[in-house]
C-alpha atoms as a PDB file:
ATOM      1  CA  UNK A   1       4.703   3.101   8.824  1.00  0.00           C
ATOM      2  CA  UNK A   2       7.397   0.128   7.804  1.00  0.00           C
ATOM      3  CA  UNK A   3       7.778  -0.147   4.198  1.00  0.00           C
ATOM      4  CA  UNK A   4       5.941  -2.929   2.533  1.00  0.00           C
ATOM      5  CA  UNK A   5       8.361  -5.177   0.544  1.00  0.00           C
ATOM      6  CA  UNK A   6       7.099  -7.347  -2.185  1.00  0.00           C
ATOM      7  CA  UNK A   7       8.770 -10.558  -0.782  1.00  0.00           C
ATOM      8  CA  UNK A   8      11.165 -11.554   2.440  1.00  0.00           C
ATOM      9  CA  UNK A   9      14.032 -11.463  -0.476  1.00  0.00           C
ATOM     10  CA  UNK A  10      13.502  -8.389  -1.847  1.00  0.00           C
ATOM     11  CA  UNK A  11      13.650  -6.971   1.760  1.00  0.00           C
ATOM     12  CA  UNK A  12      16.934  -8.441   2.361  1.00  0.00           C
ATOM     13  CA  UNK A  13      18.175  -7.153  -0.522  1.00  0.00           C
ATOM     14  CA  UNK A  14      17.340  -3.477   0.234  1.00  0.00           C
ATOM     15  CA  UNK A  15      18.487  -3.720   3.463  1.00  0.00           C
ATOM     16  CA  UNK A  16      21.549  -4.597   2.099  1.00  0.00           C
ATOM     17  CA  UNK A  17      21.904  -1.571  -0.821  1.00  0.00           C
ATOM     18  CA  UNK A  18      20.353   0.635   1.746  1.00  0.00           C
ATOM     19  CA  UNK A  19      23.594   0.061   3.711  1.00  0.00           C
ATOM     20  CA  UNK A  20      25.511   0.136   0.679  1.00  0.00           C
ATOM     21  CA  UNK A  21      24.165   3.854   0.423  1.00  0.00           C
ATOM     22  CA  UNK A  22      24.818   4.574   3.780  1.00  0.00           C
ATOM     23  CA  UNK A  23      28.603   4.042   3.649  1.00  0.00           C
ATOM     24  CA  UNK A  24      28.909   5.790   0.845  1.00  0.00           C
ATOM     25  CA  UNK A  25      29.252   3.005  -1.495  1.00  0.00           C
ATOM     26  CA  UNK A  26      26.358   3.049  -3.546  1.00  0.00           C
ATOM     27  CA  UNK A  27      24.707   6.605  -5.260  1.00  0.00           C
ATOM     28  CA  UNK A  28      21.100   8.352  -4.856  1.00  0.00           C
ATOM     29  CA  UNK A  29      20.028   7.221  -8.403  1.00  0.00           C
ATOM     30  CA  UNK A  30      20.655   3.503  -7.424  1.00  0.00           C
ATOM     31  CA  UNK A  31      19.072   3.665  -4.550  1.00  0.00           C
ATOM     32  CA  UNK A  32      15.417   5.104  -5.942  1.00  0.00           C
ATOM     33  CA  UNK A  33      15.845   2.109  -8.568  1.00  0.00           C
ATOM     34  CA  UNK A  34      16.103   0.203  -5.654  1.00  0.00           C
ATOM     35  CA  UNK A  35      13.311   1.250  -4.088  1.00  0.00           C
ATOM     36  CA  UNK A  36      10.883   1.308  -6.949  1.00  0.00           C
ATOM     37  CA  UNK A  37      11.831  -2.265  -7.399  1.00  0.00           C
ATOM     38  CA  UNK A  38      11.813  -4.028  -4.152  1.00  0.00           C
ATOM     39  CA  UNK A  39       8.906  -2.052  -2.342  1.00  0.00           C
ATOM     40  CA  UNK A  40       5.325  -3.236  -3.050  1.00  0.00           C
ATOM     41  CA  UNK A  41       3.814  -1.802  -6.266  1.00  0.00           C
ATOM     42  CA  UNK A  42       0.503   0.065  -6.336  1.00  0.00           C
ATOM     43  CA  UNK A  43      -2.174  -1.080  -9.356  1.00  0.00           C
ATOM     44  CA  UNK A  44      -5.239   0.390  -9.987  1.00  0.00           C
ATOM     45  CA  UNK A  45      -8.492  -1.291  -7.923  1.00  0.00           C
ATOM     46  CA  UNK A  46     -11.997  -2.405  -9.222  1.00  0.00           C
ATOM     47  CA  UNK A  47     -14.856  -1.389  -7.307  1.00  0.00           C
ATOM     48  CA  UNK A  48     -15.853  -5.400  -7.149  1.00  0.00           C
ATOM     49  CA  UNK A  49     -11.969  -5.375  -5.504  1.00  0.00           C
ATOM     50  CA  UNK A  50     -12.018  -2.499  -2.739  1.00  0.00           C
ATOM     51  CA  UNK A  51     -15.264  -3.952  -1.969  1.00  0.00           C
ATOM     52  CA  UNK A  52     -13.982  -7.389  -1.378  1.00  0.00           C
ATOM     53  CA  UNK A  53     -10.874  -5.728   0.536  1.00  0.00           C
ATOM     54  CA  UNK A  54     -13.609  -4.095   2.581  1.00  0.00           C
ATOM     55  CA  UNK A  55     -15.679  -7.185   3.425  1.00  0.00           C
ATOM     56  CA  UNK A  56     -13.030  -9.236   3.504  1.00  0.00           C
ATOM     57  CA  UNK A  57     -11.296  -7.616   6.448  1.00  0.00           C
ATOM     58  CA  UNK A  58     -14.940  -7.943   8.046  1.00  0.00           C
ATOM     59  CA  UNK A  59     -15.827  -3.937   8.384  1.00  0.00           C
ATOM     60  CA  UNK A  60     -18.591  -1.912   7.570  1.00  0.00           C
ATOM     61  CA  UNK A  61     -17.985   1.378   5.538  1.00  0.00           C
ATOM     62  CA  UNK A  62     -17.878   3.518   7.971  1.00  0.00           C
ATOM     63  CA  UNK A  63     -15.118   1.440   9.810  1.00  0.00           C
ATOM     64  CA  UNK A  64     -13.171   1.392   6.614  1.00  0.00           C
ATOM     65  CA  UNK A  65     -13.437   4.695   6.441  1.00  0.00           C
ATOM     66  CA  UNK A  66     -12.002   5.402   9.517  1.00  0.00           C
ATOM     67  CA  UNK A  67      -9.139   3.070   9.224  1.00  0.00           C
ATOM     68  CA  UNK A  68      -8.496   4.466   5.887  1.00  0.00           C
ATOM     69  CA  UNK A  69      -8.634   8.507   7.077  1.00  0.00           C
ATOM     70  CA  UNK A  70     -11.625   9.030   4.663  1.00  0.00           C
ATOM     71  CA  UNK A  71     -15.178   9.933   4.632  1.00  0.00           C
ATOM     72  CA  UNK A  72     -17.939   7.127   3.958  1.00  0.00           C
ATOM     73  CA  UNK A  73     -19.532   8.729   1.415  1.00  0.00           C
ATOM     74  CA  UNK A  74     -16.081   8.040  -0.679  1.00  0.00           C
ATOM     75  CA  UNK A  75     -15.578   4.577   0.358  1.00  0.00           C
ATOM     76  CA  UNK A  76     -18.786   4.155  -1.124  1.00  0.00           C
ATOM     77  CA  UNK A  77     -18.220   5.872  -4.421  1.00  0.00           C
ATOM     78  CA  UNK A  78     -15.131   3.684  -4.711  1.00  0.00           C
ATOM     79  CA  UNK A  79     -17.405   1.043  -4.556  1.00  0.00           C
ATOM     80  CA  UNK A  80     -19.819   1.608  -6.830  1.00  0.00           C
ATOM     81  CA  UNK A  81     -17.413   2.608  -9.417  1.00  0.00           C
ATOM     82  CA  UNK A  82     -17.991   6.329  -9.240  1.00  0.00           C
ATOM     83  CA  UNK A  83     -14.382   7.294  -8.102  1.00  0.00           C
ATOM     84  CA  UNK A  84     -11.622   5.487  -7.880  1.00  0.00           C
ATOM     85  CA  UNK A  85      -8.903   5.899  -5.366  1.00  0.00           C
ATOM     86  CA  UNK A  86      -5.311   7.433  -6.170  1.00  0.00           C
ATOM     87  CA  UNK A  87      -2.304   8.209  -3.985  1.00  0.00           C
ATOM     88  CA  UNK A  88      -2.292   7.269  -0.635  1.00  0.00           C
ATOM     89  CA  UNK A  89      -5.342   5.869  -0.482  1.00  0.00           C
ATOM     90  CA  UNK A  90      -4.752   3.779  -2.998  1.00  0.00           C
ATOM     91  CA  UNK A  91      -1.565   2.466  -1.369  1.00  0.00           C
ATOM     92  CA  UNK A  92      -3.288   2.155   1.979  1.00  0.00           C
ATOM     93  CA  UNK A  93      -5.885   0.014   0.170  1.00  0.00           C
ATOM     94  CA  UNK A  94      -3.220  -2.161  -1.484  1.00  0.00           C
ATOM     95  CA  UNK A  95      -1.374  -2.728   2.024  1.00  0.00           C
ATOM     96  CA  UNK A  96      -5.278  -3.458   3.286  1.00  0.00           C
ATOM     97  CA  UNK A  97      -5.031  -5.975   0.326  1.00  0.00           C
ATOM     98  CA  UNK A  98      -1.856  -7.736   1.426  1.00  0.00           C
ATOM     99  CA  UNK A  99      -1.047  -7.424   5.024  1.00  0.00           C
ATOM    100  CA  UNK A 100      -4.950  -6.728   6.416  1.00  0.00           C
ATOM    101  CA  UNK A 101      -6.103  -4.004   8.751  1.00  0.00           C
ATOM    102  CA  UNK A 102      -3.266  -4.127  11.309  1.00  0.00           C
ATOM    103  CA  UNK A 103      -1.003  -2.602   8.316  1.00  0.00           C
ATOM    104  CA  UNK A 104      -2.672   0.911   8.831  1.00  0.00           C
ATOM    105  CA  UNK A 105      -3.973   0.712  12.347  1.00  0.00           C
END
C-alpha cells in the first residue's frame, strides 16, 4: 500500500529526505522524524464517525467488513460504541476517511 501523506508538500518533502537517506546524507533518527511528521496521523474515531465513514462510502456492514479484513459483528461494535478500533484498523479507517474505499481495495 502507498503511504498516505498529509498534503502534496509534505510528500515532496519526504521524497526528498528519503533520498537524502539513501545517499548517505541524512541518518536513521532523521528519517523516522521524518516520517512521523509528513505521513498521515491516526486519531482516535467516534462511533457517530466510523459510522459516517461507513455510510458515507455507501456500504453495508458486511461490505465494510470485508474491505476492512474484519468480521461484522466488530464493525458493528465499533459502531455502537462498544469497541473501538486500534492499529491497523484504525489506520485503514482513517485512509477510508480521507482517500475513500479505493485506498484499501
Amino acid at each position: 500500500m502507498a503511504k498516505a501523506y498529509g498534503s502534496d508538500a509534505l510528500a515532496a518533502v519526504h521524497e526528498t529526505v528519503s533520498d537524502l537517506a539513501d545517499a548517505g546524507l541524512v541518518d536513521k533518527k532523521t528519517m523516522r522524524r521524518f516520517d512521523d511528521m509528513c505521513l498521515t496521523s491516526v486519531e482516535p474515531l467516534a462511533a457517530s464517525e466510523i459510522r459516517a465513514i461507513r455510510e458515507g462510502v455507501r456500504v453495508s456492514q458486511a461490505v465494510f467488513a470485508r474491505y476492512l479484513n474484519v468480521t461484522v459483528s466488530l464493525v458493528s461494535q465499533w459502531e455502537r460504541g462498544e469497541k473501538r478500533p486500534t492499529g491497523a484498523s484504525l489506520k485503514l479507517l482513517s485512509l477510508v476517511k480521507a482517500k475513500g474505499l479505493d485506498a484499501v481495495a
